[in-house]
N, C-alpha and C. Protein backbone atom coordinates (compact mmCIF):
# COMPACT_ATOMS: atom_id res chain seq x y z
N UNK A 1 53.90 -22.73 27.87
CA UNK A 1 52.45 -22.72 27.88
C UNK A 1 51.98 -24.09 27.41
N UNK A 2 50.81 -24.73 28.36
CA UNK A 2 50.24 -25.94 27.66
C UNK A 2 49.22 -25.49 27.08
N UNK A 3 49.15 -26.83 26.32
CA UNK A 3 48.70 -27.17 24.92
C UNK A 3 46.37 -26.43 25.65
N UNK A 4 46.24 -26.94 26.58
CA UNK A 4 45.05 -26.72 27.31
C UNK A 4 45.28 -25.25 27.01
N UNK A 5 45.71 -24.25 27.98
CA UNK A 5 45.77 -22.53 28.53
C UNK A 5 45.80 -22.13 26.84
N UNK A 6 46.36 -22.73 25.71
CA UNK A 6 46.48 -22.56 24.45
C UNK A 6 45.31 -22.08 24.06
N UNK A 7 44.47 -23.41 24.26
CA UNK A 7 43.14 -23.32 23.71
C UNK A 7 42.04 -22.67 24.52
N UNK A 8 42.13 -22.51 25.28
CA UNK A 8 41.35 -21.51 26.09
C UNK A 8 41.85 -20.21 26.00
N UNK A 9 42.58 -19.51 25.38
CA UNK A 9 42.73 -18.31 25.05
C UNK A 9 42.57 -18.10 23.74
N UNK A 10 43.07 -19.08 22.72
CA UNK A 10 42.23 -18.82 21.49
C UNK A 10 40.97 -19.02 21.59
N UNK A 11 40.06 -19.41 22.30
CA UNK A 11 38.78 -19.54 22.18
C UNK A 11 38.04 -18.34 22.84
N UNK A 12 38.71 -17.76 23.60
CA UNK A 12 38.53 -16.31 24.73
C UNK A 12 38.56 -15.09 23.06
N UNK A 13 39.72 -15.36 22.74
CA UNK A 13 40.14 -14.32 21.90
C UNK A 13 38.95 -14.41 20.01
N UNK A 14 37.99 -15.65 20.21
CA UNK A 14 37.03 -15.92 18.97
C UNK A 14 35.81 -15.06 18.65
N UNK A 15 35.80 -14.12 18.07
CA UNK A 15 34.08 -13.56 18.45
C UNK A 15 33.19 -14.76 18.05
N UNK A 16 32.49 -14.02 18.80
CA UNK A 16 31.34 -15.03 18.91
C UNK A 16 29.85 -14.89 18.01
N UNK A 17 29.93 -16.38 17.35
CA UNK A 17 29.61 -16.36 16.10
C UNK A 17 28.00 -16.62 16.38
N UNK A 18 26.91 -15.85 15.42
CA UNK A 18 25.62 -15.73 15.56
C UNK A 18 25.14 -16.59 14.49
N UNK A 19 23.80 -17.08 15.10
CA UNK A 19 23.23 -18.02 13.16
C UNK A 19 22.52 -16.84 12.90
N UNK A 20 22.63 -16.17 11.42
CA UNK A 20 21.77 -15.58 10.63
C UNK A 20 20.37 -16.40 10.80
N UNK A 21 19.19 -15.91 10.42
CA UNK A 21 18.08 -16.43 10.48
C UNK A 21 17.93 -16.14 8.81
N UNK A 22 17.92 -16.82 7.86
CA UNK A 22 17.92 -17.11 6.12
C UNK A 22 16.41 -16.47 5.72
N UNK A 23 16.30 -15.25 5.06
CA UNK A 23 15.25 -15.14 4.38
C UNK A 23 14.92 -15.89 3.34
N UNK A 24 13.86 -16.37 3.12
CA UNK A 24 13.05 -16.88 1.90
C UNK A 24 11.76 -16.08 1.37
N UNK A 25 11.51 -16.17 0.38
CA UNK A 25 10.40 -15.92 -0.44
C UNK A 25 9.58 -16.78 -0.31
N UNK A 26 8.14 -17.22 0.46
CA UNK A 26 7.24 -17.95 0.71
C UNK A 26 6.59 -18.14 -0.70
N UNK A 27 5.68 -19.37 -1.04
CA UNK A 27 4.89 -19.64 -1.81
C UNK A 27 4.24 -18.97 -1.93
N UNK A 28 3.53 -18.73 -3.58
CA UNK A 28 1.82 -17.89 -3.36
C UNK A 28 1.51 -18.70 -4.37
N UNK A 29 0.17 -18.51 -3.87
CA UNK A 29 -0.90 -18.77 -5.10
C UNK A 29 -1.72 -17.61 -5.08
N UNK A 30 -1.78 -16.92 -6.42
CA UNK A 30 -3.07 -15.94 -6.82
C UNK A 30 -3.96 -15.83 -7.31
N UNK A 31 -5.46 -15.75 -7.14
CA UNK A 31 -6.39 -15.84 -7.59
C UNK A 31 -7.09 -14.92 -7.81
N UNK A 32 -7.93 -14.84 -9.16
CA UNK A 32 -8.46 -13.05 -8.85
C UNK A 32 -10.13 -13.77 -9.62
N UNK A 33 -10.92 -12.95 -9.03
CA UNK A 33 -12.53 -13.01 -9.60
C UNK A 33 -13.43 -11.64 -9.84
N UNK A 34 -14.03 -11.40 -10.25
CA UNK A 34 -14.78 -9.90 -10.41
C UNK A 34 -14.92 -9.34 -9.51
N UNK A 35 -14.61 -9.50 -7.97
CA UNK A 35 -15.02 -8.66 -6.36
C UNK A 35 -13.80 -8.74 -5.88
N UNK A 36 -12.45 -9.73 -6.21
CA UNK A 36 -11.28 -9.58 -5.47
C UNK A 36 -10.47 -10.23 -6.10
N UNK A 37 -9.04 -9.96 -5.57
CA UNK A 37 -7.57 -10.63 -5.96
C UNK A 37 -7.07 -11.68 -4.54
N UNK A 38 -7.28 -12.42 -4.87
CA UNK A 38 -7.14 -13.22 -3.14
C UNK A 38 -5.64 -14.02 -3.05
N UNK A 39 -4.41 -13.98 -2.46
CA UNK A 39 -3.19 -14.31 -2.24
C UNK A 39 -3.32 -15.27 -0.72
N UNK A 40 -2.79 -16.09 -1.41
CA UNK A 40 -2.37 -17.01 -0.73
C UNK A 40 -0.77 -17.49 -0.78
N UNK A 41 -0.24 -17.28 1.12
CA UNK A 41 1.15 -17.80 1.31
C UNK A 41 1.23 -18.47 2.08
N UNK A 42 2.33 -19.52 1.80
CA UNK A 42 2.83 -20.27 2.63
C UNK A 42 3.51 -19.68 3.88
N UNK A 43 3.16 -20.35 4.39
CA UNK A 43 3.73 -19.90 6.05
C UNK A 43 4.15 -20.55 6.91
N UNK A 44 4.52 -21.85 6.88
CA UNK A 44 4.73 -22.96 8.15
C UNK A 44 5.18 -23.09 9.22
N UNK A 45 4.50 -22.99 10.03
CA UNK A 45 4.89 -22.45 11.80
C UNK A 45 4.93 -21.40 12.14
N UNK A 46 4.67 -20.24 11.59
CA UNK A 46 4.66 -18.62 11.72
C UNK A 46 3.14 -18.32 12.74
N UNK A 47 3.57 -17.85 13.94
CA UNK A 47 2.55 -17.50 14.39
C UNK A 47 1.86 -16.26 13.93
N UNK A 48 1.14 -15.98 13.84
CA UNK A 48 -0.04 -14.91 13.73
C UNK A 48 0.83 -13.38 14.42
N UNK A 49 1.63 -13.46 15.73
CA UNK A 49 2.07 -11.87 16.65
C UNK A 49 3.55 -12.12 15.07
N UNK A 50 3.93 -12.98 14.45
CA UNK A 50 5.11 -13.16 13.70
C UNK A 50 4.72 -12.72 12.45
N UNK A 51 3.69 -11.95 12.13
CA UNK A 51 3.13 -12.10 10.45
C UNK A 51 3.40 -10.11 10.35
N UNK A 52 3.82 -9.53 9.48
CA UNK A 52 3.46 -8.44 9.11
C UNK A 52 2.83 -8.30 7.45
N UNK A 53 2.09 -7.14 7.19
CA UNK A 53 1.63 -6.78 6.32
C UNK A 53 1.58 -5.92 6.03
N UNK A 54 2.11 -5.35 4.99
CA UNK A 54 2.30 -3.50 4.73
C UNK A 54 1.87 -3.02 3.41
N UNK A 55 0.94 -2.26 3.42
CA UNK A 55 0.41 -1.72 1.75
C UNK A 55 0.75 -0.43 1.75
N UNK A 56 2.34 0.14 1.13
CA UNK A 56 2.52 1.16 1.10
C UNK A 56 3.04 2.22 0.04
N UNK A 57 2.40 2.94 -0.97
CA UNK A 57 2.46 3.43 -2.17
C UNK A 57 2.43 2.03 -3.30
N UNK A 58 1.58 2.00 -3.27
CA UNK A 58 1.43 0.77 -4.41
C UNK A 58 1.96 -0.84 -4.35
N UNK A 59 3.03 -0.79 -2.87
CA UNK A 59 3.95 -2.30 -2.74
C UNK A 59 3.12 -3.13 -1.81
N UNK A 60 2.69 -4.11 -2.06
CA UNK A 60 2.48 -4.93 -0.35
C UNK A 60 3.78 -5.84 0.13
N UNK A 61 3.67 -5.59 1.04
CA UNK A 61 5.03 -5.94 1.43
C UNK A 61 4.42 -7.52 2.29
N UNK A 62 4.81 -8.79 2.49
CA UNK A 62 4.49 -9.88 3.20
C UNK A 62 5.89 -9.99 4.07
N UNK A 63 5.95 -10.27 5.29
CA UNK A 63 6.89 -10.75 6.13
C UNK A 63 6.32 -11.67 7.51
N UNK A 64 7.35 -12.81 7.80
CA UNK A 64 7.24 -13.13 8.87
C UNK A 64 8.11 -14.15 8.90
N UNK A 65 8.17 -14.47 10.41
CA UNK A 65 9.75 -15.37 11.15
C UNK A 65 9.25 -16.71 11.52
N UNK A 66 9.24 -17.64 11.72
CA UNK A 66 9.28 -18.74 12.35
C UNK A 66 10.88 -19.28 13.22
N UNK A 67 10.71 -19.10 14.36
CA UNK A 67 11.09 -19.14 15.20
C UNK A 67 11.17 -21.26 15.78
N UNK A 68 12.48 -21.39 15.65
CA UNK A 68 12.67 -22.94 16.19
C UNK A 68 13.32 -22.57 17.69
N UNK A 69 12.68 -23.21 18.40
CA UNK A 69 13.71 -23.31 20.00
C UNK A 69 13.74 -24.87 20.03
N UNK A 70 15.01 -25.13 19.98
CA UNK A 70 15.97 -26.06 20.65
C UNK A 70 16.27 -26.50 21.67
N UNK A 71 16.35 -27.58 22.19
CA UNK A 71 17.00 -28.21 23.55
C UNK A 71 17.66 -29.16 24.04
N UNK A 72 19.22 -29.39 23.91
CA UNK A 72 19.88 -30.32 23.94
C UNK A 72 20.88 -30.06 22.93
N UNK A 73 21.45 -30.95 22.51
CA UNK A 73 22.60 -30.64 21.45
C UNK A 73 22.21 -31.58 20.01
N UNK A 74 22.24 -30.92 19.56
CA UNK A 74 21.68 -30.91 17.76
C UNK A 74 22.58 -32.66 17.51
N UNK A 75 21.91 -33.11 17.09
CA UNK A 75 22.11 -34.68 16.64
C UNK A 75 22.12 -34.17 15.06
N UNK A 76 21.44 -34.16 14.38
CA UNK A 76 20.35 -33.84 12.73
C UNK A 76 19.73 -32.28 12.98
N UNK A 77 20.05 -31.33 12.15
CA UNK A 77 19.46 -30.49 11.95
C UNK A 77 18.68 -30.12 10.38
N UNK A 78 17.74 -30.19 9.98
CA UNK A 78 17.27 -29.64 8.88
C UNK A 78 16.35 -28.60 9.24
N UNK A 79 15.65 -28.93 9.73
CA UNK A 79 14.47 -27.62 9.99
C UNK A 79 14.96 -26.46 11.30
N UNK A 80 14.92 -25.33 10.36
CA UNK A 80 15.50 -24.14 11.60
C UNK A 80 14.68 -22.88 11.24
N UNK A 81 14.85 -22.19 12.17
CA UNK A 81 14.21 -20.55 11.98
C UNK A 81 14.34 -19.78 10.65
N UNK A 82 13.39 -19.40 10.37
CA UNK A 82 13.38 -18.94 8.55
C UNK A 82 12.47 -17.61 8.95
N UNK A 83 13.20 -16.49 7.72
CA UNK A 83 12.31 -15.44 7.84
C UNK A 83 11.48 -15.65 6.18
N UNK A 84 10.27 -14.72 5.93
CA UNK A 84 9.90 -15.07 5.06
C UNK A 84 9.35 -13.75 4.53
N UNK A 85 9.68 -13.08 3.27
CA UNK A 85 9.84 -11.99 3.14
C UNK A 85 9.43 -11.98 1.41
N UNK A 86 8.16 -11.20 1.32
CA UNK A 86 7.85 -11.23 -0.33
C UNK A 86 7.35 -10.13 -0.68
N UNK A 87 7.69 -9.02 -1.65
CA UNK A 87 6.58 -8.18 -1.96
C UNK A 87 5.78 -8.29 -3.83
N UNK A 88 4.88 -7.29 -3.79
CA UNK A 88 4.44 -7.66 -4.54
C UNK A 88 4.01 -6.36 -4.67
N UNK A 89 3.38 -5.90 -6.13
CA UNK A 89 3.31 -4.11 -6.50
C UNK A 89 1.47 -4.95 -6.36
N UNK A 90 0.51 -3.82 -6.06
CA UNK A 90 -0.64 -3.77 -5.66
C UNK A 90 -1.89 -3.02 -7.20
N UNK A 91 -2.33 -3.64 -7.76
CA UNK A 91 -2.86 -2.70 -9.03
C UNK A 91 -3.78 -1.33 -7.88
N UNK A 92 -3.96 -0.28 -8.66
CA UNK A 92 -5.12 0.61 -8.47
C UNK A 92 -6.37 0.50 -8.47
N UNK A 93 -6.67 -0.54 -8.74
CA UNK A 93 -8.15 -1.04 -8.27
C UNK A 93 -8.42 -1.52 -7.03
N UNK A 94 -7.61 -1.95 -6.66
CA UNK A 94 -7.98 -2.67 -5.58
C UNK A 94 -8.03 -1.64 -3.86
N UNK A 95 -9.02 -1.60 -3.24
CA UNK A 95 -9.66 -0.39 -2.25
C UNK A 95 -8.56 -1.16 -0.95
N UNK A 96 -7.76 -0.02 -1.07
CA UNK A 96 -6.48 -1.05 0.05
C UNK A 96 -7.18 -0.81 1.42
N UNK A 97 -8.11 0.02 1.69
CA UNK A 97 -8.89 -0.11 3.05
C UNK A 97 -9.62 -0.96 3.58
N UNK A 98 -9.84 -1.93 2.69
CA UNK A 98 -10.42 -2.76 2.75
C UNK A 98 -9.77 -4.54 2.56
N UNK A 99 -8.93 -4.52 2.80
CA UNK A 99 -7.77 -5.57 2.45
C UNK A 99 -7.97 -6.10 3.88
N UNK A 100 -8.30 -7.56 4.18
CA UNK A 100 -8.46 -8.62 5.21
C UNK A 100 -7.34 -9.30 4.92
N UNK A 101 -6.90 -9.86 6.42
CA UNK A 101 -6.30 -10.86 6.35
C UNK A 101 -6.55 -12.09 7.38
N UNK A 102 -6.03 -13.44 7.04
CA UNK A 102 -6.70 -14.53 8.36
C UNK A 102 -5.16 -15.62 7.83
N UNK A 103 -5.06 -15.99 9.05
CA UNK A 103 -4.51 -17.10 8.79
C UNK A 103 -5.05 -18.53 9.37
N UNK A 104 -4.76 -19.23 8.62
CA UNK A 104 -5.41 -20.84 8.87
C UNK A 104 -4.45 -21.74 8.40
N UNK A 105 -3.57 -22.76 9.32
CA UNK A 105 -3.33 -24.21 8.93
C UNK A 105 -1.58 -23.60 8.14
N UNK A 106 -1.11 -21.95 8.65
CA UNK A 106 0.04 -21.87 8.18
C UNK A 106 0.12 -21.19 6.74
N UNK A 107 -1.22 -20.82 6.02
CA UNK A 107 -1.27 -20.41 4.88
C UNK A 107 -2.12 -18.75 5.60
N UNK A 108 -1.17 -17.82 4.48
CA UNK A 108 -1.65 -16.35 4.86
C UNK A 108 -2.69 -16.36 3.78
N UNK A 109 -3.63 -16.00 3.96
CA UNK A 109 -4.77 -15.84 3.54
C UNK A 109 -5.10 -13.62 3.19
N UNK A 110 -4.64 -13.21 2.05
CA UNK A 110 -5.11 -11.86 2.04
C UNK A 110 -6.29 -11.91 0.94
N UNK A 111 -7.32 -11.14 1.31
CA UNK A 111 -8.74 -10.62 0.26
C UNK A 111 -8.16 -8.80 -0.10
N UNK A 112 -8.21 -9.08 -1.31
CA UNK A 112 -8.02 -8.04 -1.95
C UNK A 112 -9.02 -7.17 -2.87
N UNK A 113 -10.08 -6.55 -1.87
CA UNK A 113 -10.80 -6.34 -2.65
C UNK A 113 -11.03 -4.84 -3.55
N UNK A 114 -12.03 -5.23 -4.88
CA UNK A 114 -11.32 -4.69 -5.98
C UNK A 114 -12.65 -3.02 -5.37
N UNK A 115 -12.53 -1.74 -6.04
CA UNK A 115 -13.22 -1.09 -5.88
C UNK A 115 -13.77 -1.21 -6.79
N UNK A 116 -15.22 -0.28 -6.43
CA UNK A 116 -16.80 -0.31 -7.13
C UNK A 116 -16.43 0.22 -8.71
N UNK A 117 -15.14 0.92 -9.00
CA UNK A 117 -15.21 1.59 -9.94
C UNK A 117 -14.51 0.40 -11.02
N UNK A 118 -13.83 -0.80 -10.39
CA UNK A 118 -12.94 -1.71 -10.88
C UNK A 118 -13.46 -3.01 -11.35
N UNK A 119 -15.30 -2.71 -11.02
CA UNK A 119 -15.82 -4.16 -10.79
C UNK A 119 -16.52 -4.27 -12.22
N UNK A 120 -16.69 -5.23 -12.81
CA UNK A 120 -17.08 -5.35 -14.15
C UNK A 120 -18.73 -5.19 -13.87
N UNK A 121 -19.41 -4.65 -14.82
CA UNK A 121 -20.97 -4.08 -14.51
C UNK A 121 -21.56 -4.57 -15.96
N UNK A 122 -22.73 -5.22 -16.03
CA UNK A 122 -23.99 -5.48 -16.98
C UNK A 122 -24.08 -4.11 -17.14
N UNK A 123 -24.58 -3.44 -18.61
CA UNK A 123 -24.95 -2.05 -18.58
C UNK A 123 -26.32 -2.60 -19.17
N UNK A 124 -27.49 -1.87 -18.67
CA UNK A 124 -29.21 -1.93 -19.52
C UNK A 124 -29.08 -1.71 -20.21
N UNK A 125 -29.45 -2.24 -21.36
CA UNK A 125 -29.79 -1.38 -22.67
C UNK A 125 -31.09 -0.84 -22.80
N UNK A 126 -31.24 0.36 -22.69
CA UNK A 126 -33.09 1.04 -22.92
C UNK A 126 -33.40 0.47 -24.78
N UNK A 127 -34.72 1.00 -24.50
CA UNK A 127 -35.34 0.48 -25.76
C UNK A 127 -35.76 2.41 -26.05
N UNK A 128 -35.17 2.75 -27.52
CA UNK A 128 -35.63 4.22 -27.42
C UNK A 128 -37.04 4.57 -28.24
């Protein structure tokens, strides 16, 4: 057997190897004011059909993929497909029916807003 038919049958006989796509934990910044808790994530290159959001028994769950397509044969690789995956526990104030989201410029943008019962209130004082 030559050294060639060699290597073409060990290479027949190789499974064939997949790239994992690497989860990360995206950036946040959190901000909270008397009407809402507002979260902000990093997202870079994640389209909008790539974003999920899940508020379920108390967790919000953040996910999404950025997707690299390639063409030609890799010279330098640093930047590749990343999933991006964060949760976070949700307080009881906050009216999860009412939870917006937008994205702009790659940053997830969620409004978390707080309910009527959660919102800090002036009380009158009567004169008796």
């Amino acid at each position: 057997m030559d050294e060639k038919t060699e290597m073409v049958k060990r290479e027949e006989s190789m499974p064939e190897r997949r790239r994992e796509i690497p989860a990360v934990a995206p950036f946040v910044d959190i901000f909270e004011n008397d009407n809402e808790i507002l979260l902000q994530a990093d997202m870079p290159g994640v389209d909008k059909k790539d974003i999920t959001v899940n508020v379920d028994n108390g967790k919000l769950a953040l996910g999404g993929v950025r997707k690299v397509e390639t063409t030609g044969a890799a010279q330098w690789e640093e930047f590749e497909s990343v999933e991006f995956q964060r949760t976070f526990s949700v307080p009881q104030s906050i009216d999860v029916e009412k939870i917006e989201a937008e994205l702009k410029d790659g940053v997830l943008c969620l409004h978390l807003p707080k309910s009527e019962a959660a919102r800090p209130r002036q009380i009158e004082i009567k004169s008796a």
